[in-house]
Structures are given as C-alpha cells and as structure tokens.
PDB file of N, CA and C in Angstrom:
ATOM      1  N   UNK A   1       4.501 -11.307  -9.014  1.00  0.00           N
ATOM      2  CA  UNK A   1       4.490 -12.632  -9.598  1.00  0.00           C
ATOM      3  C   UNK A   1       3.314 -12.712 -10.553  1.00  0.00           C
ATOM      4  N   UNK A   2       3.421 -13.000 -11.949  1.00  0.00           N
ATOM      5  CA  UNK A   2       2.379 -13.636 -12.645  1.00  0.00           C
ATOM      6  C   UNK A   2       1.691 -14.142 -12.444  1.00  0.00           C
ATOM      7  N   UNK A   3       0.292 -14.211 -12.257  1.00  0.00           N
ATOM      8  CA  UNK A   3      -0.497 -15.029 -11.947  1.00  0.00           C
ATOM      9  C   UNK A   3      -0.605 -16.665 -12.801  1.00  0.00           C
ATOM     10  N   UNK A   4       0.043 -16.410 -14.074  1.00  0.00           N
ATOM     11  CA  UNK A   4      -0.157 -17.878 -15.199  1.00  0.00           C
ATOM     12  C   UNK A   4       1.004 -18.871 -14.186  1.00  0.00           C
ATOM     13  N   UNK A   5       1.914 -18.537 -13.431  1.00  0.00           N
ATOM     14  CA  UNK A   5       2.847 -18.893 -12.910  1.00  0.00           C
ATOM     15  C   UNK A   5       1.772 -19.712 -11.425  1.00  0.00           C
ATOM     16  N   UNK A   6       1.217 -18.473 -10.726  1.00  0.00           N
ATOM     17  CA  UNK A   6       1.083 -18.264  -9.768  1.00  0.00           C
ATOM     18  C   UNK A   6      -0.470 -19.696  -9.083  1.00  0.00           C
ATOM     19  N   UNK A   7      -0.803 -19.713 -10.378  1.00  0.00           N
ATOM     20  CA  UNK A   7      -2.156 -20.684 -10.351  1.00  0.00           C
ATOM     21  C   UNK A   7      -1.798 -21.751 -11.131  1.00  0.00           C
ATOM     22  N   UNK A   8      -2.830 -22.985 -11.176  1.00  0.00           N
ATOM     23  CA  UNK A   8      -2.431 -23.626 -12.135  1.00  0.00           C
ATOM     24  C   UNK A   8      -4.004 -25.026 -11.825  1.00  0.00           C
ATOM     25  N   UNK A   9      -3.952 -26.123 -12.596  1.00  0.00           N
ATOM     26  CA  UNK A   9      -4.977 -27.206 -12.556  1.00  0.00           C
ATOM     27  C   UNK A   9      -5.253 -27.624 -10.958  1.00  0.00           C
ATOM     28  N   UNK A  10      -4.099 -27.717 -10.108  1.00  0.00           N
ATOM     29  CA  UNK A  10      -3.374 -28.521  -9.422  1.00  0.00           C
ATOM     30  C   UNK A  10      -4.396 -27.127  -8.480  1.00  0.00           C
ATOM     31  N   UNK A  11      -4.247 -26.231  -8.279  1.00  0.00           N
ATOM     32  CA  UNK A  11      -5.054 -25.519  -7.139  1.00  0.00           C
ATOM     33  C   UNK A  11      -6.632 -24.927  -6.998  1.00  0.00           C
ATOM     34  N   UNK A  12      -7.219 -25.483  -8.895  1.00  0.00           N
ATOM     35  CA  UNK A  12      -8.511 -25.071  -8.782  1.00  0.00           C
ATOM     36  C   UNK A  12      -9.572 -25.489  -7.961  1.00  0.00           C
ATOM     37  N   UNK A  13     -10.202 -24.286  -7.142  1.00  0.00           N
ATOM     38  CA  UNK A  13     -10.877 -24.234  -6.171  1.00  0.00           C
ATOM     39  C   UNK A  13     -10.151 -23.592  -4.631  1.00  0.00           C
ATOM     40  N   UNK A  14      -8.895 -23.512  -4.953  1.00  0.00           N
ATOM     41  CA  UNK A  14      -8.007 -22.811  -3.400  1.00  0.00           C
ATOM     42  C   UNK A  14      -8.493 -21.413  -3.939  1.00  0.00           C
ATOM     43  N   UNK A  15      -8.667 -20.610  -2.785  1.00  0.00           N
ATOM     44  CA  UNK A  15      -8.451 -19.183  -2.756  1.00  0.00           C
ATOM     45  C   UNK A  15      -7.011 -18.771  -3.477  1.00  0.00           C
ATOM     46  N   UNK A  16      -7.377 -17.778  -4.258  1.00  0.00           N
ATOM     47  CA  UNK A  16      -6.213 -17.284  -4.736  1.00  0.00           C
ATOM     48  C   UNK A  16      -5.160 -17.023  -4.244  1.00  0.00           C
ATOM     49  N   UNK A  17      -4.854 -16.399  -3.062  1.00  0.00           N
ATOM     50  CA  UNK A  17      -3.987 -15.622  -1.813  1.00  0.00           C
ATOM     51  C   UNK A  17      -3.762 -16.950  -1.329  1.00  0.00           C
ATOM     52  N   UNK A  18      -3.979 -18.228  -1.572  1.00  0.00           N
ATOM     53  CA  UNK A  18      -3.742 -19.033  -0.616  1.00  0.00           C
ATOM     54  C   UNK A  18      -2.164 -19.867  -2.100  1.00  0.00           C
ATOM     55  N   UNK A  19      -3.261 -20.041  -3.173  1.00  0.00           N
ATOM     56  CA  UNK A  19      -2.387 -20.465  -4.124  1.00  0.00           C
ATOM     57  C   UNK A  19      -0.945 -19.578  -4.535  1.00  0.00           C
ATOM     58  N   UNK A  20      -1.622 -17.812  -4.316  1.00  0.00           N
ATOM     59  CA  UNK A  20       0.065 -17.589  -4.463  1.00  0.00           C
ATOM     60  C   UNK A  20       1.168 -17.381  -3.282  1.00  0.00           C
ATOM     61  N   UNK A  21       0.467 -17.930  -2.586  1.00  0.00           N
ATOM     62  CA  UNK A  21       1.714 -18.186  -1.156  1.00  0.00           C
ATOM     63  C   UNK A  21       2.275 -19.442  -1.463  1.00  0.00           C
ATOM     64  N   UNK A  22       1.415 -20.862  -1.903  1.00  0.00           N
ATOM     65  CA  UNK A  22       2.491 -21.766  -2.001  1.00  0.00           C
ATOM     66  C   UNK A  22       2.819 -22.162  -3.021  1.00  0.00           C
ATOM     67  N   UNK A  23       2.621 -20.953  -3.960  1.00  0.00           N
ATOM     68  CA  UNK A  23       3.957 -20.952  -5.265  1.00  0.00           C
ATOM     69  C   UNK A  23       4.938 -20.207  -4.907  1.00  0.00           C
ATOM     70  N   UNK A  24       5.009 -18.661  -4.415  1.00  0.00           N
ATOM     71  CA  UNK A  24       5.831 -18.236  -3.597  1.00  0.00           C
ATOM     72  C   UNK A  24       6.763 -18.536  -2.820  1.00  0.00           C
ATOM     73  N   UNK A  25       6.040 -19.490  -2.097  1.00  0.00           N
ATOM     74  CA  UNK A  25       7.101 -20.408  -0.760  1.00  0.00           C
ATOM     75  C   UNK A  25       7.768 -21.410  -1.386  1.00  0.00           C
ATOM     76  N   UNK A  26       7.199 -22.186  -2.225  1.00  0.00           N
ATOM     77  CA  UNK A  26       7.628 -23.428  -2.947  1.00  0.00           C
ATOM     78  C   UNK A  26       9.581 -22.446  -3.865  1.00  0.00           C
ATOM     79  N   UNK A  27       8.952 -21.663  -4.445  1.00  0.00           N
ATOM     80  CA  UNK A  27      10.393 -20.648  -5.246  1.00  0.00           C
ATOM     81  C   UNK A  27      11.127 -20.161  -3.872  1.00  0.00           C
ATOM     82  N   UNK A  28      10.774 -19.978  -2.760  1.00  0.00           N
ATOM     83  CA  UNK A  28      11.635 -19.449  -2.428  1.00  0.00           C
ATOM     84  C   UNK A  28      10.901 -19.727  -0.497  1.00  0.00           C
ATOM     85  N   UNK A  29      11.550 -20.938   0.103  1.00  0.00           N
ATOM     86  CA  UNK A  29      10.851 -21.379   1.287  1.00  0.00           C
ATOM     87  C   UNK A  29      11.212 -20.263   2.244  1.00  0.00           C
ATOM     88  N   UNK A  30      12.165 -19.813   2.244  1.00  0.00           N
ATOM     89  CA  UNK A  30      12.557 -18.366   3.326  1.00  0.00           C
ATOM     90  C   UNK A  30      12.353 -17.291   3.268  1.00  0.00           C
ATOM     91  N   UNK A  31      11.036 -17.386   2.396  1.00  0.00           N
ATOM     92  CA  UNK A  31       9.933 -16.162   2.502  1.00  0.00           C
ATOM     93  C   UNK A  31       8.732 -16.615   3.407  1.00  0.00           C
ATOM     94  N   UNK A  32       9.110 -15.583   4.211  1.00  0.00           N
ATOM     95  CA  UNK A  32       7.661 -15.708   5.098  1.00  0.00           C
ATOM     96  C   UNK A  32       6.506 -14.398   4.384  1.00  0.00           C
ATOM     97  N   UNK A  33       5.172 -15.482   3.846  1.00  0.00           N
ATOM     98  CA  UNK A  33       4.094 -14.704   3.450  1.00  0.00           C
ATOM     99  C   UNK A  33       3.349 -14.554   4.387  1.00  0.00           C
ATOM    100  N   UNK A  34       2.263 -13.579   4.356  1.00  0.00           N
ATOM    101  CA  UNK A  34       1.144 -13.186   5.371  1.00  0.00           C
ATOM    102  C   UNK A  34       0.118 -12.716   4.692  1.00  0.00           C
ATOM    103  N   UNK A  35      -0.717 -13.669   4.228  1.00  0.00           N
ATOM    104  CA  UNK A  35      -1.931 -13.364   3.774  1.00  0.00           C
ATOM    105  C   UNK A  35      -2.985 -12.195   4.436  1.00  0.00           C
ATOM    106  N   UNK A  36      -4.214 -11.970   3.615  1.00  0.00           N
ATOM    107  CA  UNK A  36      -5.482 -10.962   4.217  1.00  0.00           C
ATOM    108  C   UNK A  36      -6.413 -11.933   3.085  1.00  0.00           C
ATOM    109  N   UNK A  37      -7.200 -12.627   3.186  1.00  0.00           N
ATOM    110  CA  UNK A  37      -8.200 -12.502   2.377  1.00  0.00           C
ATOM    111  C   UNK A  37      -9.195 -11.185   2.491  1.00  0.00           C
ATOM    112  N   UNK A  38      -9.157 -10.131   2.287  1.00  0.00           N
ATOM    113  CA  UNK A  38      -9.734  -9.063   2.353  1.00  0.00           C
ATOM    114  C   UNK A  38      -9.541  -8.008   1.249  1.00  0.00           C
ATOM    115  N   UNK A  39     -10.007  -7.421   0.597  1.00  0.00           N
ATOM    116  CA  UNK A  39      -9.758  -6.300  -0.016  1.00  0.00           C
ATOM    117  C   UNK A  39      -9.201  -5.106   0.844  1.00  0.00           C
ATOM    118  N   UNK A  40      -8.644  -4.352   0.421  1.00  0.00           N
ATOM    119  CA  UNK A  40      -7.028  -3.576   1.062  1.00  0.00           C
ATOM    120  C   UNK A  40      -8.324  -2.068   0.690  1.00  0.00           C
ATOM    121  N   UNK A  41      -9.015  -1.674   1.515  1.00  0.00           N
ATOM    122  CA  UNK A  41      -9.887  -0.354   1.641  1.00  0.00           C
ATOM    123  C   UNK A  41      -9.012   0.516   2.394  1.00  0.00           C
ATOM    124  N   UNK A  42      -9.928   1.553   2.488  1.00  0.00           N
ATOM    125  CA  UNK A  42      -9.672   2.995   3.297  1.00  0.00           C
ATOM    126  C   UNK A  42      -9.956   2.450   5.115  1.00  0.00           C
ATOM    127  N   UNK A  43     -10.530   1.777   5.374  1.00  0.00           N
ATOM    128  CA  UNK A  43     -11.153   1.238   6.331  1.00  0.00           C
ATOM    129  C   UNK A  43     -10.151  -0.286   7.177  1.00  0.00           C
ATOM    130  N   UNK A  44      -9.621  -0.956   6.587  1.00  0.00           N
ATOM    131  CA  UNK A  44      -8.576  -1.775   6.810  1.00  0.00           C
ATOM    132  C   UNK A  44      -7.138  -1.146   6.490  1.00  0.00           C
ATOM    133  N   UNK A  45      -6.869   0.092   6.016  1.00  0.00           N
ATOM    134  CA  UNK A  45      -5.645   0.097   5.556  1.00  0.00           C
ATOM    135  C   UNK A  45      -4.587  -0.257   6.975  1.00  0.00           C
ATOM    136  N   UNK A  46      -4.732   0.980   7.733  1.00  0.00           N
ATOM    137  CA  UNK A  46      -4.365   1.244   9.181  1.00  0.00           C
ATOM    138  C   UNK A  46      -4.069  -0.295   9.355  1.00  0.00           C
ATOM    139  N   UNK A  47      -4.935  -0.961   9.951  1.00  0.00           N
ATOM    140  CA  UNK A  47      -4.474  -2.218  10.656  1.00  0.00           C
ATOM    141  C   UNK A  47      -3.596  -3.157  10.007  1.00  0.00           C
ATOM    142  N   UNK A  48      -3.389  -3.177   8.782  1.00  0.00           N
ATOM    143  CA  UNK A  48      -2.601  -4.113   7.825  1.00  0.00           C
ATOM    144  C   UNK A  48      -1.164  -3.153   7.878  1.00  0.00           C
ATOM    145  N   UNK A  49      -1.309  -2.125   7.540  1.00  0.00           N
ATOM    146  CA  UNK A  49      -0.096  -1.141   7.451  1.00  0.00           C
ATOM    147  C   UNK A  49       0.975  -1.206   8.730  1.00  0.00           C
ATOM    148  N   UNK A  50       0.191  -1.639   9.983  1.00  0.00           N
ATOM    149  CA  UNK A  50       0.873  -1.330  11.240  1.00  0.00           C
ATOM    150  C   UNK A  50       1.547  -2.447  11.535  1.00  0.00           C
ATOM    151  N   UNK A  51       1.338  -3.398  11.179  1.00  0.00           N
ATOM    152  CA  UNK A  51       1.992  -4.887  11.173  1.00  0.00           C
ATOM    153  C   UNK A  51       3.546  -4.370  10.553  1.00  0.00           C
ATOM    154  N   UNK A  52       3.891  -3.445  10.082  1.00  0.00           N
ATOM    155  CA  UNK A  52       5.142  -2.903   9.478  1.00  0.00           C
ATOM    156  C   UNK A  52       5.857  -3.970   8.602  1.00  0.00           C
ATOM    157  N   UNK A  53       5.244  -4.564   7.484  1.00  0.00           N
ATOM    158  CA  UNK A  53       5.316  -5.335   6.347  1.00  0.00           C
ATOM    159  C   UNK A  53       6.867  -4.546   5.559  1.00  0.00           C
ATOM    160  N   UNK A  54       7.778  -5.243   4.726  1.00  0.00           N
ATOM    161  CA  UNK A  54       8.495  -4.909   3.767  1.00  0.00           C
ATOM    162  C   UNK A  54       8.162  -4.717   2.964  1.00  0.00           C
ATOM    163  N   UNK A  55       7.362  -5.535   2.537  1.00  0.00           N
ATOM    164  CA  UNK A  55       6.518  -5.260   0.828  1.00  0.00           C
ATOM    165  C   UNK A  55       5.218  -5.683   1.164  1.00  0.00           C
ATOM    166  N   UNK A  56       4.206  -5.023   0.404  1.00  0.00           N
ATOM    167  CA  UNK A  56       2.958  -5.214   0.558  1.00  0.00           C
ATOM    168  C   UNK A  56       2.591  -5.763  -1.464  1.00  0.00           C
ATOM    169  N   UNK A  57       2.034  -6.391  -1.473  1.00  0.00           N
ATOM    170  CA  UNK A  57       1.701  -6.581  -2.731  1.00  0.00           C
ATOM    171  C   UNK A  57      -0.190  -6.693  -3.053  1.00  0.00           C
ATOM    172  N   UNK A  58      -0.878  -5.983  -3.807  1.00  0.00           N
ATOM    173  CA  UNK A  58      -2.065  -5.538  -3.565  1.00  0.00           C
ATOM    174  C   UNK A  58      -2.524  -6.870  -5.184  1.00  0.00           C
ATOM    175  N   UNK A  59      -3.104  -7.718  -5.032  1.00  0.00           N
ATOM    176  CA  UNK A  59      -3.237  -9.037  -6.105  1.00  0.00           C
ATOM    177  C   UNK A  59      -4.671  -8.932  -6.750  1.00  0.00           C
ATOM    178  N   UNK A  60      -5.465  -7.547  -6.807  1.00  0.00           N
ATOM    179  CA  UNK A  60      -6.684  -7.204  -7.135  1.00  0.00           C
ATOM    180  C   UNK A  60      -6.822  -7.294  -8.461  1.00  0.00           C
ATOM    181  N   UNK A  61      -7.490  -8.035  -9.518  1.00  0.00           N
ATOM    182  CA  UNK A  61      -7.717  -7.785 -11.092  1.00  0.00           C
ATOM    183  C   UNK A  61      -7.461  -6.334 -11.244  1.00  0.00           C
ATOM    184  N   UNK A  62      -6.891  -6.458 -12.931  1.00  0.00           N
ATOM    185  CA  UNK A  62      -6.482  -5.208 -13.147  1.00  0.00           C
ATOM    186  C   UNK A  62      -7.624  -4.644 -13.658  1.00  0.00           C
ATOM    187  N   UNK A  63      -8.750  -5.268 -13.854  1.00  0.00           N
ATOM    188  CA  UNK A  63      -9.482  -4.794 -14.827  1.00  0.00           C
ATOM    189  C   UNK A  63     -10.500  -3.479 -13.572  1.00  0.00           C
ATOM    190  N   UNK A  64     -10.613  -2.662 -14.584  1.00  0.00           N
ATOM    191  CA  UNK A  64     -11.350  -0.963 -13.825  1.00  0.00           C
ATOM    192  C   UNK A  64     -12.378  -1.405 -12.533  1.00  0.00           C
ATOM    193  N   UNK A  65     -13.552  -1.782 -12.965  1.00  0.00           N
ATOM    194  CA  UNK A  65     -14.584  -2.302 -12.390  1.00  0.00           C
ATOM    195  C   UNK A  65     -14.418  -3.239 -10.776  1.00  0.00           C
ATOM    196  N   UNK A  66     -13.122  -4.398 -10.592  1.00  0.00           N
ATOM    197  CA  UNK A  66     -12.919  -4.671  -9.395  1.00  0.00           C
ATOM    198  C   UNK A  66     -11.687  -3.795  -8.922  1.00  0.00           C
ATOM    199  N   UNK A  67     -11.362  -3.070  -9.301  1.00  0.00           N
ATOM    200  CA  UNK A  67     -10.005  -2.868  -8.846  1.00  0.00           C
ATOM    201  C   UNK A  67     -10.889  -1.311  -8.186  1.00  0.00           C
ATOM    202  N   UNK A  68     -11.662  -0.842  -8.501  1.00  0.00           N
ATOM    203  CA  UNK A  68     -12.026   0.273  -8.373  1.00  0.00           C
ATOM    204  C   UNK A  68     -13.667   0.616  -8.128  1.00  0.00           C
ATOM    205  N   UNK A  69     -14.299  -0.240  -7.222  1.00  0.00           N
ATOM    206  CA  UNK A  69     -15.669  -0.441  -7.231  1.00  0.00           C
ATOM    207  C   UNK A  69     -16.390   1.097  -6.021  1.00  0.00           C
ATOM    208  N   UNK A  70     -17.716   1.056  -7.259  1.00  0.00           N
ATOM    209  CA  UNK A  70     -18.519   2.547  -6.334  1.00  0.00           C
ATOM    210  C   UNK A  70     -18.711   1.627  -5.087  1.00  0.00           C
ATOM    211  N   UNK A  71     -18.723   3.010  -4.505  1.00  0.00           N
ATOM    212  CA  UNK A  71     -19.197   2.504  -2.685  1.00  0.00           C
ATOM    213  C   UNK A  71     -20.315   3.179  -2.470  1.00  0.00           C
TER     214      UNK A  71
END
C-alpha cells in the first residue's frame, strides 16, 4: 500500500503501523492486521516468523541509511 494513501492530516501524530492498519481495515474490514512496532532484525526475526503470518509486509523507508543501519 502507498503510503500517500496510507497517511493523511486526519492521523498526524499516530504511529505509522497504527495509521496503516486503519486504512487497511477501513478498504477492506476482513483483513485481520497484526502490527510490531519494532524493526524486523536478525534478532526478532524467529519470533515474528513463527506466528506463521500469510504475508508479512516490512514498511521501513526506502531510503539506504534507515532501511540498512551499521550495528
């Protein structure tokens, strides 16, 4: 989902992950979402993965620097 879609006036200040669940749900109420406010590491993968999700969707800026930070 687009994020220009996905945000808007009406949610500034919600967590992001929170705003695109109830644009998500709002398009389509018989989706059940399941948030993480967390970044998706080497270290959390396991426990998110085992929940045995259909689709996982990873909502990290595309830009190099967050999407890909030194540790």
């Amino acid at each position: 989902m687009q994020r220009q879609i996905a945000h808007s006036l009406d949610t500034l200040g919600m967590p992001k992950v929170d705003s695109a669940k109830g644009a998500i749900e709002r398009l389509n109420p018989d989706v059940n979402v399941v948030t993480y406010r967390e970044r998706l590491t080497s270290e959390n993968i396991d426990r998110i993965l085992d929940d045995g999700w259909d689709i996982i969707v990873d909502g990290a800026p595309t830009n190099f620097p967050t999407r890909y930070p030194r540790e």
